[in-house]
N, C-alpha and C. Protein backbone atom coordinates (compact mmCIF):
# COMPACT_ATOMS: atom_id res chain seq x y z
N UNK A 1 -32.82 -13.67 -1.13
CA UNK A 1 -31.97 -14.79 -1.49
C UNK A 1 -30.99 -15.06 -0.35
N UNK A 2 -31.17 -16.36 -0.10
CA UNK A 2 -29.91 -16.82 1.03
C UNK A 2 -28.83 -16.73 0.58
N UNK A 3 -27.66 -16.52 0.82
CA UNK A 3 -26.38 -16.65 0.70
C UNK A 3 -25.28 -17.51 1.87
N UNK A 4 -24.74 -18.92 1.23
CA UNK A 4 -24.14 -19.56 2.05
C UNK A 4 -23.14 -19.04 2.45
N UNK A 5 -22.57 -19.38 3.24
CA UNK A 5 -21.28 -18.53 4.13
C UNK A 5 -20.27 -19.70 4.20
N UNK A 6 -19.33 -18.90 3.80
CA UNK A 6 -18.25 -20.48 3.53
C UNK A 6 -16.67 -19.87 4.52
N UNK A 7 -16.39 -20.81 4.73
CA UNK A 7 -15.14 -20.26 5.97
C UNK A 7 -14.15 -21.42 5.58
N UNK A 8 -14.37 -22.12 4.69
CA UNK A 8 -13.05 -23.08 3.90
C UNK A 8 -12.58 -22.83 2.77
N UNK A 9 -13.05 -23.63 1.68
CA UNK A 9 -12.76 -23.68 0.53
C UNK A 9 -14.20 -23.63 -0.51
N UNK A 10 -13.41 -22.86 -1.34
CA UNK A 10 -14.87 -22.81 -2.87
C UNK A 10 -14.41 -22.69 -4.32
N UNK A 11 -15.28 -22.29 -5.04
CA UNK A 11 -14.77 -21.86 -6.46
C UNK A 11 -14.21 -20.79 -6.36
N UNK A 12 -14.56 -19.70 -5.13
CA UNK A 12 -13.54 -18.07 -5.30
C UNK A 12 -12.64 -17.94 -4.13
N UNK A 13 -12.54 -19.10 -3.95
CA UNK A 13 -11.43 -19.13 -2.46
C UNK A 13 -9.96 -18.69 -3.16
N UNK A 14 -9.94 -19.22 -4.54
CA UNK A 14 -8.62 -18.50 -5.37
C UNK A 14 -8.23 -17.34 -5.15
N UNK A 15 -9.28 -16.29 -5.30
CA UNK A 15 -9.51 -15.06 -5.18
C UNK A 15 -9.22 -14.28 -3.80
N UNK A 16 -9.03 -15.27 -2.55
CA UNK A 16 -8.85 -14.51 -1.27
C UNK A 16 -7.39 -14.91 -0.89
N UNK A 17 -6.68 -13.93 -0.10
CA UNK A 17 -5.68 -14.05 0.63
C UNK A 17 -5.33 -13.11 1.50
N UNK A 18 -5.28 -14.56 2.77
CA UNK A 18 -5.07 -13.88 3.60
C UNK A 18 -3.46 -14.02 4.34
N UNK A 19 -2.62 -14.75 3.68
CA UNK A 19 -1.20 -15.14 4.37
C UNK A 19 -0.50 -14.20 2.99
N UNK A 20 -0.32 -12.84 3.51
CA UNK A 20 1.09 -12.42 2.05
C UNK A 20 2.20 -12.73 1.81
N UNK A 21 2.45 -12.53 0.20
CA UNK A 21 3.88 -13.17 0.23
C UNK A 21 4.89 -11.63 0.88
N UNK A 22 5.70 -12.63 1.29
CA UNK A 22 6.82 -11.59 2.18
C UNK A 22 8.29 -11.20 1.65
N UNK A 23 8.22 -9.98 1.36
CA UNK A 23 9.34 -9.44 0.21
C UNK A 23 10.33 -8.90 1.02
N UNK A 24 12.02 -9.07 0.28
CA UNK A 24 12.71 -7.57 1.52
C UNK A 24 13.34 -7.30 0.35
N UNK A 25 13.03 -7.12 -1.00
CA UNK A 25 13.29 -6.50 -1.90
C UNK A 25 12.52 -5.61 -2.94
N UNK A 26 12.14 -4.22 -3.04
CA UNK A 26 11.33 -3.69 -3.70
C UNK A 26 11.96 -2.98 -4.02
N UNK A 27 11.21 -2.46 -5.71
CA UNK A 27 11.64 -1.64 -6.15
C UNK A 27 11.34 -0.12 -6.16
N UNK A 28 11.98 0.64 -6.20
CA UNK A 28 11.81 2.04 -5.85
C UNK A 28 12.19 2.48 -3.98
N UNK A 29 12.06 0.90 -3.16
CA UNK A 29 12.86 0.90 -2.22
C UNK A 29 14.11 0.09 -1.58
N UNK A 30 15.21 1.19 -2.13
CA UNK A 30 16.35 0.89 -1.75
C UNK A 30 16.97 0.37 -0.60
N UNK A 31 16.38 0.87 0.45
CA UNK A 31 17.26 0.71 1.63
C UNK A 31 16.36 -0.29 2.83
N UNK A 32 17.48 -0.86 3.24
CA UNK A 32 16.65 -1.92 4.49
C UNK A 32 16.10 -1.36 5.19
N UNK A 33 14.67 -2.18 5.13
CA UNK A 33 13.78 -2.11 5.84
C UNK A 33 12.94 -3.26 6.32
N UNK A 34 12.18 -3.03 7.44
CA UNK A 34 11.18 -4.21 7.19
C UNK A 34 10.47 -5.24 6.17
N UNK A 35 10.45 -6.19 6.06
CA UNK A 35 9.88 -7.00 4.87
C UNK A 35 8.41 -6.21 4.69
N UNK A 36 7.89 -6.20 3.20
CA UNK A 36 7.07 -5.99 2.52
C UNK A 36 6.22 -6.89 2.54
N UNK A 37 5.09 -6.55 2.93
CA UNK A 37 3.54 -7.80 3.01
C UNK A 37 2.68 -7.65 1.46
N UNK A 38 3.29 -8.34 0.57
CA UNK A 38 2.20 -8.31 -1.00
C UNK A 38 0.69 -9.02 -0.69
N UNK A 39 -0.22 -8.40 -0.24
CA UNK A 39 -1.25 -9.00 -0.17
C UNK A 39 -1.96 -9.31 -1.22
N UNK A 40 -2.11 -8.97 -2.98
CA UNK A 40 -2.59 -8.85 -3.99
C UNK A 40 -1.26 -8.87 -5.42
N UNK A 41 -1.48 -10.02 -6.30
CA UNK A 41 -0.73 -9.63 -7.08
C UNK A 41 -1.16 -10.66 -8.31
N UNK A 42 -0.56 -10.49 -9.50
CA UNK A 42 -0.82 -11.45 -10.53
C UNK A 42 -0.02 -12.52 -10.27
N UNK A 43 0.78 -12.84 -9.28
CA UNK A 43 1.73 -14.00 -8.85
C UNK A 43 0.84 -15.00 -8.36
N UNK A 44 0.11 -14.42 -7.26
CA UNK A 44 -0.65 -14.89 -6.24
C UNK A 44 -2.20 -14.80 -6.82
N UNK A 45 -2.48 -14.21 -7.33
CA UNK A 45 -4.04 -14.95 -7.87
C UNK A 45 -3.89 -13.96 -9.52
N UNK A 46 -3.72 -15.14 -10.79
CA UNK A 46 -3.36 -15.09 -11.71
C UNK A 46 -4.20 -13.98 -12.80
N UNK A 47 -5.43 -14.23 -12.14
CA UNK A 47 -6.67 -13.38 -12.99
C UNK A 47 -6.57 -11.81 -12.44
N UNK A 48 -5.55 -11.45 -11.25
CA UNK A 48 -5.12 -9.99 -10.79
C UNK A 48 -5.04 -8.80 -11.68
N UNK A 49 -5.75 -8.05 -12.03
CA UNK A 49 -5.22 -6.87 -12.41
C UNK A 49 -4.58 -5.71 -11.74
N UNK A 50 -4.20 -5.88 -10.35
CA UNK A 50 -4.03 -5.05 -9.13
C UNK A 50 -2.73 -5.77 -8.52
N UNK A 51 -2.17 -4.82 -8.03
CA UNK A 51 -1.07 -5.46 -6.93
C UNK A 51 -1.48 -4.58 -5.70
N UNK A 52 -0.91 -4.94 -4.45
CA UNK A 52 -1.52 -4.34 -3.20
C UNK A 52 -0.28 -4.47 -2.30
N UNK A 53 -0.13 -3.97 -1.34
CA UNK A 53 0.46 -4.18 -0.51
C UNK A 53 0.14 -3.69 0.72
N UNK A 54 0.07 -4.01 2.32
CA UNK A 54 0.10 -3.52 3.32
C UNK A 54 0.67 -3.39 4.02
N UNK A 55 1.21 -2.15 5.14
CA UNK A 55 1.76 -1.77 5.98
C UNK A 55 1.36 -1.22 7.32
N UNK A 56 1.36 -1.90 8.41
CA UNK A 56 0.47 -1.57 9.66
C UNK A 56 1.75 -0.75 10.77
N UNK A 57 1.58 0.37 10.81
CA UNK A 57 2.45 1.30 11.44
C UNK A 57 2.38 1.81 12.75
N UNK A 58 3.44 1.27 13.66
CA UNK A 58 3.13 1.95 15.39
C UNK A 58 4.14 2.94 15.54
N UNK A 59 4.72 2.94 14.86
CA UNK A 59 5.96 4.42 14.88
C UNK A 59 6.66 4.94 14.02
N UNK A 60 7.43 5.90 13.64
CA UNK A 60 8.21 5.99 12.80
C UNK A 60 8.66 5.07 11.54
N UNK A 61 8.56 4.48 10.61
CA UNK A 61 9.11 3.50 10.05
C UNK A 61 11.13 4.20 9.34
N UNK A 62 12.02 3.13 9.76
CA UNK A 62 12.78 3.55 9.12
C UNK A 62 13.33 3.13 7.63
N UNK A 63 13.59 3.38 6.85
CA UNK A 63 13.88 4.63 7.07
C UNK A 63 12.63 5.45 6.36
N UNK A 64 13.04 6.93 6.64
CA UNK A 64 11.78 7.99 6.33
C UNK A 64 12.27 9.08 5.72
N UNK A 65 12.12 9.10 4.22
CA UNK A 65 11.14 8.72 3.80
C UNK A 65 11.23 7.16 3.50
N UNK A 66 9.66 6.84 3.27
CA UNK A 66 9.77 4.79 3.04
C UNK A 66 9.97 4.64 1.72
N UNK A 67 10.44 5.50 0.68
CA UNK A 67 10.85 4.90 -1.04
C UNK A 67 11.17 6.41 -1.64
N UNK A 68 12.25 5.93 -2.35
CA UNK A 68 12.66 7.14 -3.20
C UNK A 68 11.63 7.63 -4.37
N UNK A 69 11.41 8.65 -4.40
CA UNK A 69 10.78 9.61 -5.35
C UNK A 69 10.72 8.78 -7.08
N UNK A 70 9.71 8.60 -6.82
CA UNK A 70 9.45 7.27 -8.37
C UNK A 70 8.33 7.65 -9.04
N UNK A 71 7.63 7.17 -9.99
CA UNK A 71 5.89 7.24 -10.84
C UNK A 71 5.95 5.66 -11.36
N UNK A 72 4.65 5.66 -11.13
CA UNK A 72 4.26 4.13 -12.34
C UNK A 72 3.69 4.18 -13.50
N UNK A 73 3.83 3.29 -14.56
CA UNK A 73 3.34 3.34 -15.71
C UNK A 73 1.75 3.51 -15.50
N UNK A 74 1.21 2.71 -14.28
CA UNK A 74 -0.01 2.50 -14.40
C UNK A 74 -0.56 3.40 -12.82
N UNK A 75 -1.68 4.01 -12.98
CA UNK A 75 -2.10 4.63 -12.10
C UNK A 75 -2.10 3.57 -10.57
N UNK A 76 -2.10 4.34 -9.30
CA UNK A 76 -2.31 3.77 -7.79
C UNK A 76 -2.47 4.95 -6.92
N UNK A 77 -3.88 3.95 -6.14
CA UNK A 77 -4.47 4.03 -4.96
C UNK A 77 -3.41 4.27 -3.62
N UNK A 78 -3.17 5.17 -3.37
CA UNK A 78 -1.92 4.97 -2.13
C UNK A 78 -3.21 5.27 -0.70
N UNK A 79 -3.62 4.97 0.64
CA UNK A 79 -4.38 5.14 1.50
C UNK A 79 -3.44 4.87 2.90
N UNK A 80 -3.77 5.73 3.32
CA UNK A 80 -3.40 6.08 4.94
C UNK A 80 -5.06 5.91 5.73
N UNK A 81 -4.79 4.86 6.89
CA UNK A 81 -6.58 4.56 7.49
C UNK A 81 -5.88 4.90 8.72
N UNK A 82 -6.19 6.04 10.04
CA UNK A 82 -6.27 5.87 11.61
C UNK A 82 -7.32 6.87 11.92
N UNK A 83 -7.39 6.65 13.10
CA UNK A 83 -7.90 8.10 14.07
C UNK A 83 -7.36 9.53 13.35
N UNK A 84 -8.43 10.09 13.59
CA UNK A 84 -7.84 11.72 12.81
C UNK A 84 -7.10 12.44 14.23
N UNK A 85 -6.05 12.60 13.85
CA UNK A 85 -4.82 13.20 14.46
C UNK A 85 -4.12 12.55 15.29
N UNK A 86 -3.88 11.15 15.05
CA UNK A 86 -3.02 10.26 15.74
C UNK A 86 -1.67 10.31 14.75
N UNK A 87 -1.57 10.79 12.99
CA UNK A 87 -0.47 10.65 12.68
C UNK A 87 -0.20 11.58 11.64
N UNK A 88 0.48 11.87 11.36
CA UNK A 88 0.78 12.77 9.85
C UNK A 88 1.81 12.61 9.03
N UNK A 89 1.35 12.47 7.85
CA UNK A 89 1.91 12.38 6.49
C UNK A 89 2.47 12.93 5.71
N UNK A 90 2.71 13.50 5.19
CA UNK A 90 3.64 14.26 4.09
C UNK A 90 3.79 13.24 2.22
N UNK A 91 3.13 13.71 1.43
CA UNK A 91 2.89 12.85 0.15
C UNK A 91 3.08 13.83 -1.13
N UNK A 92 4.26 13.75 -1.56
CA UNK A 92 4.61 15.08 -2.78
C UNK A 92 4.26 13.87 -3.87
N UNK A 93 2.88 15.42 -4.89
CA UNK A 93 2.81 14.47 -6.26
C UNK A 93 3.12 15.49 -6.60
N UNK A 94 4.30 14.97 -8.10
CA UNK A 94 5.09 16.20 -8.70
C UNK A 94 5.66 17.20 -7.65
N UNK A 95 5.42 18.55 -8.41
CA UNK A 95 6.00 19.67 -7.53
C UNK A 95 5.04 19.87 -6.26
N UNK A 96 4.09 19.44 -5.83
CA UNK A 96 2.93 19.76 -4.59
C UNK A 96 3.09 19.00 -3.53
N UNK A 97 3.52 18.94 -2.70
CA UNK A 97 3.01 18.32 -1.27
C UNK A 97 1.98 18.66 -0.36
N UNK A 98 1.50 17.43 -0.43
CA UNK A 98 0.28 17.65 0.94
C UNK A 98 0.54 16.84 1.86
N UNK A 99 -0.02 17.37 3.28
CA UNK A 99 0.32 16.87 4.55
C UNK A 99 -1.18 16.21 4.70
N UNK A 100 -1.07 15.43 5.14
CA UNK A 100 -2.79 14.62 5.78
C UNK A 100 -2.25 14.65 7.51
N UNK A 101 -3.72 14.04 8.22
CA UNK A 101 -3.61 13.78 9.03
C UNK A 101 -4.47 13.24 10.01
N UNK A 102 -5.15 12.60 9.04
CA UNK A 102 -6.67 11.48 8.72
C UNK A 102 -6.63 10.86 7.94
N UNK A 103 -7.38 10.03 8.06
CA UNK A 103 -7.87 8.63 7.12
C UNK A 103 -8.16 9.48 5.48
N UNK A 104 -6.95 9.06 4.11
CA UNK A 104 -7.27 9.36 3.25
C UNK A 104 -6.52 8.45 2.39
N UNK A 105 -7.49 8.65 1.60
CA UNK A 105 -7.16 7.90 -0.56
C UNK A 105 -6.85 9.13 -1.31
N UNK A 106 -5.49 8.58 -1.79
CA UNK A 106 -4.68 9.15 -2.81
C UNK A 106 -4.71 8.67 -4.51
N UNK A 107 -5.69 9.10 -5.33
CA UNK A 107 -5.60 8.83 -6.38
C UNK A 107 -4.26 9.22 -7.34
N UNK A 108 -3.12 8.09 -7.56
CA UNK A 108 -2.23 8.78 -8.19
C UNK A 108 -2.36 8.48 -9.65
N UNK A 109 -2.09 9.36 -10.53
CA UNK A 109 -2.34 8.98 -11.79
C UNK A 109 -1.05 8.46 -12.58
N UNK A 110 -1.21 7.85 -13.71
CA UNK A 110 0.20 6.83 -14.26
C UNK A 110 1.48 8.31 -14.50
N UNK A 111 2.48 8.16 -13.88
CA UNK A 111 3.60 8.89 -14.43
C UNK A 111 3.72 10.16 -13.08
N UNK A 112 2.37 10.37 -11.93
CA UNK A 112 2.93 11.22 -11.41
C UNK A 112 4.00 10.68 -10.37
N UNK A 113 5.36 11.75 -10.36
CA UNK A 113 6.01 11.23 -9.31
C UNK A 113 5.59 11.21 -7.36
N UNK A 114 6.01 10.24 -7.09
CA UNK A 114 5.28 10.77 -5.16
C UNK A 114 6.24 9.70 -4.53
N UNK A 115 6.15 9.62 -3.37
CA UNK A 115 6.84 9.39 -2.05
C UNK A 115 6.12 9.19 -0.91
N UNK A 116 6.21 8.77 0.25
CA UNK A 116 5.81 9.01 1.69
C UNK A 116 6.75 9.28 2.62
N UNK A 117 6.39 10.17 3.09
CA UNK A 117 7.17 10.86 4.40
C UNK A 117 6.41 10.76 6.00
N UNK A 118 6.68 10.07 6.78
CA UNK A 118 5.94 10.18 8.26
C UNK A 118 6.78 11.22 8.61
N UNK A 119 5.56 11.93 9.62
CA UNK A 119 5.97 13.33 10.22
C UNK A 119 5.80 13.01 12.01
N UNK A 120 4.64 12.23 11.94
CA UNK A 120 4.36 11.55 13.18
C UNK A 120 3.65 10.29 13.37
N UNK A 121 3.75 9.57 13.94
CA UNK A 121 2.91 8.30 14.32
C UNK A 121 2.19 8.37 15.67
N UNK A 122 1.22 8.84 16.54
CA UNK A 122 1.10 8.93 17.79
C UNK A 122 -0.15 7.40 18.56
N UNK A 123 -0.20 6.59 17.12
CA UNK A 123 -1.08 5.83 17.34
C UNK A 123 -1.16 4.61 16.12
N UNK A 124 -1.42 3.10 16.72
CA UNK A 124 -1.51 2.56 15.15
C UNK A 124 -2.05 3.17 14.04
N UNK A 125 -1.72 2.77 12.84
CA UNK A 125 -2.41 2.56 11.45
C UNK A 125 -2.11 2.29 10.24
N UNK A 126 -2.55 2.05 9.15
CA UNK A 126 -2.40 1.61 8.08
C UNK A 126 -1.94 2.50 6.86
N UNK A 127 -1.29 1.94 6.43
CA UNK A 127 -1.15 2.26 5.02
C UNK A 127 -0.86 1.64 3.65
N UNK A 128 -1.21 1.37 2.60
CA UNK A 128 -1.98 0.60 1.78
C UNK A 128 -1.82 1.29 -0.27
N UNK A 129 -1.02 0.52 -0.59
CA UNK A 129 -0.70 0.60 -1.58
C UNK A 129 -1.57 -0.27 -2.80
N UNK A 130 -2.18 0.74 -3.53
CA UNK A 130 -2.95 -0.59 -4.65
C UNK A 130 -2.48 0.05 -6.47
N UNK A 131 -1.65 -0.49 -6.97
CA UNK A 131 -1.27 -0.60 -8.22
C UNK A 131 -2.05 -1.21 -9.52
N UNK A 132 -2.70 -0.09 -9.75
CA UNK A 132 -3.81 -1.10 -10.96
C UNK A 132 -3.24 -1.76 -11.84
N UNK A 133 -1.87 -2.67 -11.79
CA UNK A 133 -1.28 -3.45 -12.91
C UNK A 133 -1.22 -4.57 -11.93
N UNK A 134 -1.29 -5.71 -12.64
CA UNK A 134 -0.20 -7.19 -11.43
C UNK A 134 0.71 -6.94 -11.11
N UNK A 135 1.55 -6.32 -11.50
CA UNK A 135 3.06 -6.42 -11.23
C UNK A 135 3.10 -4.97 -10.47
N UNK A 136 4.19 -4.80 -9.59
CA UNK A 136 5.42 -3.73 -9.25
C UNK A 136 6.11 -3.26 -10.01
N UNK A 137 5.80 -1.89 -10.73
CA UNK A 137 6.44 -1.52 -11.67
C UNK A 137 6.95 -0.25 -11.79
């Protein structure tokens, strides 16, 4: 089966975005920082069950840690993507911390508490928040 390739507009063009809305207020983070890129949310495409957010990192972000020690009602995907050993992490769920320092997915489940801590940045990369509710909660 062919599949047309569309690079404008369609019936699921609703469904894509690529310009995020740009936040400098979040919750669970207090203190100034860089604006927040919402790439995914029930604001922005209504049929959302997910909120998302991205963060593309060349150094240190300040401040560090990037959000005070919080849980969500609803379970989230937290992901760190670079080169393995260009950066390291630090991610306490509950009483446990683990350090990464490669490309990994963090299944958090609804209510555990966690955080991010950079330990190092020695190279771009990502990190990537997905909230299985619409909202920031």
């Amino acid at each position: 089966m062919m599949m047309k390739r569309k690079t404008g507009t369609g019936k699921y063009q609703r469904y894509i975005v690529q310009d995020p809305k740009i936040i400098t207020s979040y919750k669970y983070h207090p203190f100034e920082q860089e604006p927040f890129q919402i790439y995914m949310s029930g604001e922005q495409v209504p049929e959302a069950t997910a909120f998302a957010d991205v963060f593309w990192r060349t150094k240190l972000p300040t401040p560090n840690p990037t959000c005070e020690i919080h849980a969500h009602p609803a379970p989230q995907i937290l992901m760190f993507v670079g080169e393995a050993g260009t950066f390291e992490v630090e991610v306490p769920l509950n009483d446990e911390v683990y350090v990464f320092d490669r490309t990994t997915v963090i299944w958090i489940p609804a209510g555990v508490r966690h955080n991010v801590h950079y330990l190092r940045i020695d190279a771009p990369m990502m990190e990537s928040g997905i909230l299985l509710q619409p909202t920031y909660e």
